[in-house]
Protein backbone atom coordinates (compact mmCIF):
# COMPACT_ATOMS: atom_id res chain seq x y z
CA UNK A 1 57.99 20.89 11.32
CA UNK A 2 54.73 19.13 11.65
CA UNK A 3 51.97 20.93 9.14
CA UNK A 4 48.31 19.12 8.86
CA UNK A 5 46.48 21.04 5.71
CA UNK A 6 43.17 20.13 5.23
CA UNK A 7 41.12 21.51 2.23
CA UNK A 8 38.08 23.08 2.83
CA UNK A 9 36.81 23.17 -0.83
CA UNK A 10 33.60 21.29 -1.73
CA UNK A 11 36.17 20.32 -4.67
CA UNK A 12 38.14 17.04 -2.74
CA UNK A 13 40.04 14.70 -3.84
CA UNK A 14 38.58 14.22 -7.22
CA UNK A 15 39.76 18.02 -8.59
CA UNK A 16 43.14 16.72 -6.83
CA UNK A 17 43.59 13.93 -8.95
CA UNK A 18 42.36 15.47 -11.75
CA UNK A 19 45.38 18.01 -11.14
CA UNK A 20 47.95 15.66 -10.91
CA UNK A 21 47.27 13.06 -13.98
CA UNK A 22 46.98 16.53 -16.14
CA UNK A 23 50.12 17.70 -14.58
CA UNK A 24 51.79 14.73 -15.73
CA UNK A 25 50.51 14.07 -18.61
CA UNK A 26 52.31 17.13 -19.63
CA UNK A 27 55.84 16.07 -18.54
CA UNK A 28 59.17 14.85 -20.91
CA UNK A 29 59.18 11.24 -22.07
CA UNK A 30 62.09 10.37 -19.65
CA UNK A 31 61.72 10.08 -16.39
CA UNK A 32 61.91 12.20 -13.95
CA UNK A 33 60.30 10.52 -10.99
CA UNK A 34 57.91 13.08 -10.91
CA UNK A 35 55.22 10.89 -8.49
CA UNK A 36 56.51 8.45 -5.57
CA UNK A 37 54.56 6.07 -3.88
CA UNK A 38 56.04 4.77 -0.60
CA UNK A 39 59.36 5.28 -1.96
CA UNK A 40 58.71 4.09 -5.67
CA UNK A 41 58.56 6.00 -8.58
CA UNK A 42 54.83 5.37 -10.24
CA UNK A 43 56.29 5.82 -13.73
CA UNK A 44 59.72 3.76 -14.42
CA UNK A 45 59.13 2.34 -10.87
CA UNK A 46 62.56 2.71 -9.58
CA UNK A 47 63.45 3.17 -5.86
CA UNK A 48 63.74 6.89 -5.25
CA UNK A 49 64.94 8.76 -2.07
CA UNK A 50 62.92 11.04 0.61
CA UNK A 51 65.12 14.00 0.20
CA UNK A 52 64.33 13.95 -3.74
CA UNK A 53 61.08 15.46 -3.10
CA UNK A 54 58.76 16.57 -1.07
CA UNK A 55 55.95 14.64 0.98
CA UNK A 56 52.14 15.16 0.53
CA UNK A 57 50.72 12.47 2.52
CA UNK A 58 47.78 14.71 3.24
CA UNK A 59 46.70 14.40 -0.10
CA UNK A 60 47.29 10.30 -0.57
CA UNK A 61 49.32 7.83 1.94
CA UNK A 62 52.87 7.64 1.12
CA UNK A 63 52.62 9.93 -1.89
CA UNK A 64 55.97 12.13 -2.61
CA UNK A 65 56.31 14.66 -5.64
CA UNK A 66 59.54 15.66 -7.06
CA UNK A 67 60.53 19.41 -6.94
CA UNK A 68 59.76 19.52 -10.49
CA UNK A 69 56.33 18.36 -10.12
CA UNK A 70 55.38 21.01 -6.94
CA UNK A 71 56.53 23.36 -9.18
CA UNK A 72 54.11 22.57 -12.17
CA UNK A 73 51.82 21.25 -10.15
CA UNK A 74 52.00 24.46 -8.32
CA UNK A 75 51.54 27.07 -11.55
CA UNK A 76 48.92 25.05 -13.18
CA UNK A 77 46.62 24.61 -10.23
CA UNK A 78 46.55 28.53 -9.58
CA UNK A 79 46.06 29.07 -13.66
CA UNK A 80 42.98 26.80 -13.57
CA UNK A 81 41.42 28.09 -10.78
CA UNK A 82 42.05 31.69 -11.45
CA UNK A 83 40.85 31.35 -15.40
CA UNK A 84 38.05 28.95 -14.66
CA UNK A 85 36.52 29.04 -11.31
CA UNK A 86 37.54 33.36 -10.29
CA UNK A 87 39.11 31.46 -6.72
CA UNK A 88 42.47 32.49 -5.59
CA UNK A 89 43.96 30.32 -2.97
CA UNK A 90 43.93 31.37 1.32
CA UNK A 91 45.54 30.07 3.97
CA UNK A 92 44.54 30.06 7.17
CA UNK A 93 45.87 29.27 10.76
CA UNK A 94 43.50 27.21 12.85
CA UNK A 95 44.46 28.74 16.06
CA UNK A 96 44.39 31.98 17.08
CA UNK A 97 42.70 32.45 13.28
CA UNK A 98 39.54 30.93 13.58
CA UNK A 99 39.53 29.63 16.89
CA UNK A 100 41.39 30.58 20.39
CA UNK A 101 42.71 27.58 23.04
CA UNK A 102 43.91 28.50 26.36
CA UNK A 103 44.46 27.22 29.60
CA UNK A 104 41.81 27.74 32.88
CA UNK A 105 44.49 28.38 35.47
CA UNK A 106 45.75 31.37 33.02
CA UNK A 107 42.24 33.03 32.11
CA UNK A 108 41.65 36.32 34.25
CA UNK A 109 39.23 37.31 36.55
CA UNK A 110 37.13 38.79 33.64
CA UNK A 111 37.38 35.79 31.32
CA UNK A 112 36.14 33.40 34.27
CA UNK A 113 32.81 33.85 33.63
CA UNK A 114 33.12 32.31 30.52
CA UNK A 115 33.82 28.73 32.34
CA UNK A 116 29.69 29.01 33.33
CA UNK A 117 28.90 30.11 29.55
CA UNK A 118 30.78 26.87 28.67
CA UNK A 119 28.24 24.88 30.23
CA UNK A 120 24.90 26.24 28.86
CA UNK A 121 23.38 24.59 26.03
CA UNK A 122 22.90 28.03 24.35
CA UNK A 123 26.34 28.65 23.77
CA UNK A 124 27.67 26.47 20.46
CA UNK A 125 31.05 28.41 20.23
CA UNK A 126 32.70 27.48 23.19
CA UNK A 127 34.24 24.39 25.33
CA UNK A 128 35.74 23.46 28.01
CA UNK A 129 37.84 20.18 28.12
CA UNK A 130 41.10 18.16 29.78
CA UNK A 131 44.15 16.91 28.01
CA UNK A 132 47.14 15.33 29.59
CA UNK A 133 49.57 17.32 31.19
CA UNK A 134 52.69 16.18 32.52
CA UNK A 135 54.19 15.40 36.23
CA UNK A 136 53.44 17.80 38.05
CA UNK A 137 50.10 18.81 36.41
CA UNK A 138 48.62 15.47 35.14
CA UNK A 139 45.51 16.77 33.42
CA UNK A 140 45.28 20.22 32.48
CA UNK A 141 41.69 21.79 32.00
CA UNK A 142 41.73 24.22 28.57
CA UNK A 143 38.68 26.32 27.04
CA UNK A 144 38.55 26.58 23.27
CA UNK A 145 36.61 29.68 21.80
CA UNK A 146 35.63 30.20 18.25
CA UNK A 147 36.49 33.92 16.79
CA UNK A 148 33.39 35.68 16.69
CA UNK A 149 32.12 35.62 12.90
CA UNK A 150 34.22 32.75 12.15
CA UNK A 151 31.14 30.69 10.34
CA UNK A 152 30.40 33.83 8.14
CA UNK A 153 34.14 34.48 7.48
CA UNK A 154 34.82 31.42 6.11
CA UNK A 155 30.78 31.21 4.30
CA UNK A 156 31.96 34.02 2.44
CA UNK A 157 35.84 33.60 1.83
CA UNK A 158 34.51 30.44 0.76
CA UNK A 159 32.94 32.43 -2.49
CA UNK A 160 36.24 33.34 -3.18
CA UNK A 161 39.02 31.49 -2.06
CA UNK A 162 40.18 27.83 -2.12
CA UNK A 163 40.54 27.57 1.41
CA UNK A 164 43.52 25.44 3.51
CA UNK A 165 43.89 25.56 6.62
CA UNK A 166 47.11 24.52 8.59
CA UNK A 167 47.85 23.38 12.14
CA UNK A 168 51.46 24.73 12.94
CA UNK A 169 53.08 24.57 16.33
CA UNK A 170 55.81 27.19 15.07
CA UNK A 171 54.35 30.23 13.78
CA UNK A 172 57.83 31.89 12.86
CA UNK A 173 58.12 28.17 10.45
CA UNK A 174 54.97 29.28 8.30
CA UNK A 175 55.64 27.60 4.81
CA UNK A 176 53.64 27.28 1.57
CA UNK A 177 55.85 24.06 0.27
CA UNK A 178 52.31 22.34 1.21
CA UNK A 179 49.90 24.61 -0.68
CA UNK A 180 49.83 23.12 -4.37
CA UNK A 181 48.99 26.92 -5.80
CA UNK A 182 51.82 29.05 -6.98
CA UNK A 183 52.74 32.39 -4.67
CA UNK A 184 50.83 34.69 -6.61
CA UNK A 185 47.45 33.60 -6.40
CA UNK A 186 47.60 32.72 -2.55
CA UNK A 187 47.39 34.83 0.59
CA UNK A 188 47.96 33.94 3.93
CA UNK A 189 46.26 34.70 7.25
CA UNK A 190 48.01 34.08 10.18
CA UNK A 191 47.77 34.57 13.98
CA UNK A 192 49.97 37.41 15.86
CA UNK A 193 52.37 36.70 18.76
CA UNK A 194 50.16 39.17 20.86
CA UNK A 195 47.00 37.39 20.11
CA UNK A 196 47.89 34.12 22.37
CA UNK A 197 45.00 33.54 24.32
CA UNK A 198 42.46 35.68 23.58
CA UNK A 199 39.46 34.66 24.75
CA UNK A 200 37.42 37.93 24.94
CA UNK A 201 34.63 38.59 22.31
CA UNK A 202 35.73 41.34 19.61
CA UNK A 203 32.70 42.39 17.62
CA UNK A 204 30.91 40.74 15.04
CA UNK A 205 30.90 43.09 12.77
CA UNK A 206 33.90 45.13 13.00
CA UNK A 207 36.53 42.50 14.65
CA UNK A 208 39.42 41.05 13.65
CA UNK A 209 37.98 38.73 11.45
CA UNK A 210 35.28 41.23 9.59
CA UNK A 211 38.42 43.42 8.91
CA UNK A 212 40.49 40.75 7.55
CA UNK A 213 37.48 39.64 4.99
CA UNK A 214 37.33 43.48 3.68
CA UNK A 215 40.43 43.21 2.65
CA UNK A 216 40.50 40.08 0.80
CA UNK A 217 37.55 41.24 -0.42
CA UNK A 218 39.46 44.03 -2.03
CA UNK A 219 42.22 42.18 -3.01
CA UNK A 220 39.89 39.62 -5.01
CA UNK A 221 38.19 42.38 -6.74
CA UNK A 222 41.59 43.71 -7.39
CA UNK A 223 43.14 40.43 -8.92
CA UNK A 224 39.97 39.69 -10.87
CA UNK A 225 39.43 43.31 -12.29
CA UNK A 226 40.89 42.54 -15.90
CA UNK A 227 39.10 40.74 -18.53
CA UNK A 228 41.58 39.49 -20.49
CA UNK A 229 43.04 35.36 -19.83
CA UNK A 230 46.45 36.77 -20.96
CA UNK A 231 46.62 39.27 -18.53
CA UNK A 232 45.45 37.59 -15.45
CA UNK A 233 48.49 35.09 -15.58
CA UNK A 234 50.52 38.01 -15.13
CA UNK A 235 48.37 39.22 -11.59
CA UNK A 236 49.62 38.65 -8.35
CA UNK A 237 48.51 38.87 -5.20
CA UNK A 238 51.40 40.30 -3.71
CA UNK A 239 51.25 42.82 -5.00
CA UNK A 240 47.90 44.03 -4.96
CA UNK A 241 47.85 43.44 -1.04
CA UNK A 242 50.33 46.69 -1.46
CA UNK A 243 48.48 48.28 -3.06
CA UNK A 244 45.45 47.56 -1.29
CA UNK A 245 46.85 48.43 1.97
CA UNK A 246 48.81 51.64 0.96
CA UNK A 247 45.25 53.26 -0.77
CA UNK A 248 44.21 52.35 2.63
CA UNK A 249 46.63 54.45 4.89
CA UNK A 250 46.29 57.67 2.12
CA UNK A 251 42.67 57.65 3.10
C-alpha cells in the first residue's frame, strides 16, 4: 500500500526531530536499532533489515524506526501534545474528504454546467484538467472540486488538531502505522464508498464537512474536560466518539 502523509502543522520538521532525539534519549544502553538510515543502524551502526521496522521516509529519506521506537515514539508524541499544546491528532483523506476528482465523460447532465464554472476566474475551488489514460482513451479530461467549507474546516480543526492528511488508493487498507500519535488521542476522517464522485455543492453551513467539525468539536471538549495531567493520560478518544455519538441519537 502506497500512503503519502503530509503534516499540516505550522510545527514541521523541527518538533519532529525534537520528538525523536527525546524518544531516544530515553531508550536501554544496548542496542536496539531503534533508528535506521538507509539500512544502517544510527547508533551501533550495524546493517539492519527492512522487515525489522517500519519505513518513514516522509519524515527523512531512507529513515526506518524499529517497532519499539513507533511504539514510544507513538505514546510520547500524543502525551506531549495533549499535556502541552490541548491538540489531539486527525487524520484526514484527501479525496473525497476535502476535495472530490472525477471524470467528464461520467458527470451528469446536472453537473455539466460546472465544466463552464471551471473556466471563470471567479471560481477558485474548482478545475478542470487531463492526465494520461491508457489505449483506448489516451488522455482523459477530470474536474477536481474542493468540499464546500473545506478552508474553514481545516482553519478551525487546525485550533485543535495536529492535522495529517493521507493519499490512499485503497480505502478498505486505512492504517495508522504512519501517524506517530498513539490510538487514543487520534481520530480519523475518511471518505464513504457512496461518496465517489460527488461533485454537487452540499451547504456551507450544514454539509458534510460542518457536521463532521461539530463533532470533533465535541469530542475535543470532551477529551480536554479534566484538569488534572494524571487523568488525561488515561482519556481516549475512542471512546468519547461513543459517547459523543450515542448522547447524540437519545436526543
Amino acid at each position: 500500500m502506497s500512503v503519502v502523509v503530509e503534516n499540516l502543522s505550522l510545527e514541521h520538521r523541527t518538533k519532529k526531530q525534537r520528538i525523536i532525539n527525546e524518544s531516544s534519549s530515553s531508550s536501554r544502553c544496548e542496542c536496539g536499532n531503534w533508528f535506521v538510515r538507509y539500512g544502517v543502524c544510527t547508533t551501533c551502526k550495524s546493517t539492519i533489515d527492512k522487515n525489522q521496522g517500519r519505513a518513514f521516509d516522509y519524515l527523512f529519506n531512507g529513515l526506518q524506526l524499529s517497532h519499539e521506537a513507533v511504539a514510544v515514539t507513538k505514546r510520547f508524541t500524543t502525551s506531549v501534545s495533549c499535556s502541552t499544546d490541548k491538540k489531539l491528532h486527525l487524520v484526514l483523506d484527501l479525496d473525497h474528504t476535502l476535495l472530490n476528482t472525477a471524470s467528464l465523460s461520467r458527470l451528469t447532465e446536472t453537473e455539466k454546467y460546472l465544466i463552464k464554472e471551471a473556466a471563470l476566474i471567479t471560481r477558485d475551488d474548482l478545475w478542470e484538467w487531463t492526465t494520461e489514460g491508457d489505449d483506448d482513451i489516451p488522455i482523459v479530461s477530470l474536474m477536481t472540486k474542493l468540499r464546500p467549507f473545506v478552508h474553514g474546516f481545516l482553519e478551525e480543526a487546525n485550533e485543535m488538531f495536529t492535522i495529517v492528511i493521507t493519499r490512499d488508493e485503497s480505502t478498505d487498507m486505512k492504517t495508522l502505522d504512519l501517524v506517530l500519535a498513539h490510538e487514543r488521542g487520534t481520530l480519523i476522517v475518511d471518505d464513504s464508498p457512496d461518496s465517489e464522485e460527488k461533485t454537487t455543492d452540499e451547504s456551507e453551513n450544514d454539509g458534510g464537512l460542518a457536521n463532521v467539525l461539530k463533532l470533533l468539536k465535541e469530542v475535543h471538549s470532551a477529551f480536554f474536560r479534566i484538569a488534572d495531567e494524571k487523568e488525561l493520560e488515561s482519556q481516549d478518544v475512542r471512546l468519547l466518539l461513543r459517547e459523543v455519538e450515542s448522547n447524540r441519537v437519545d436526543k
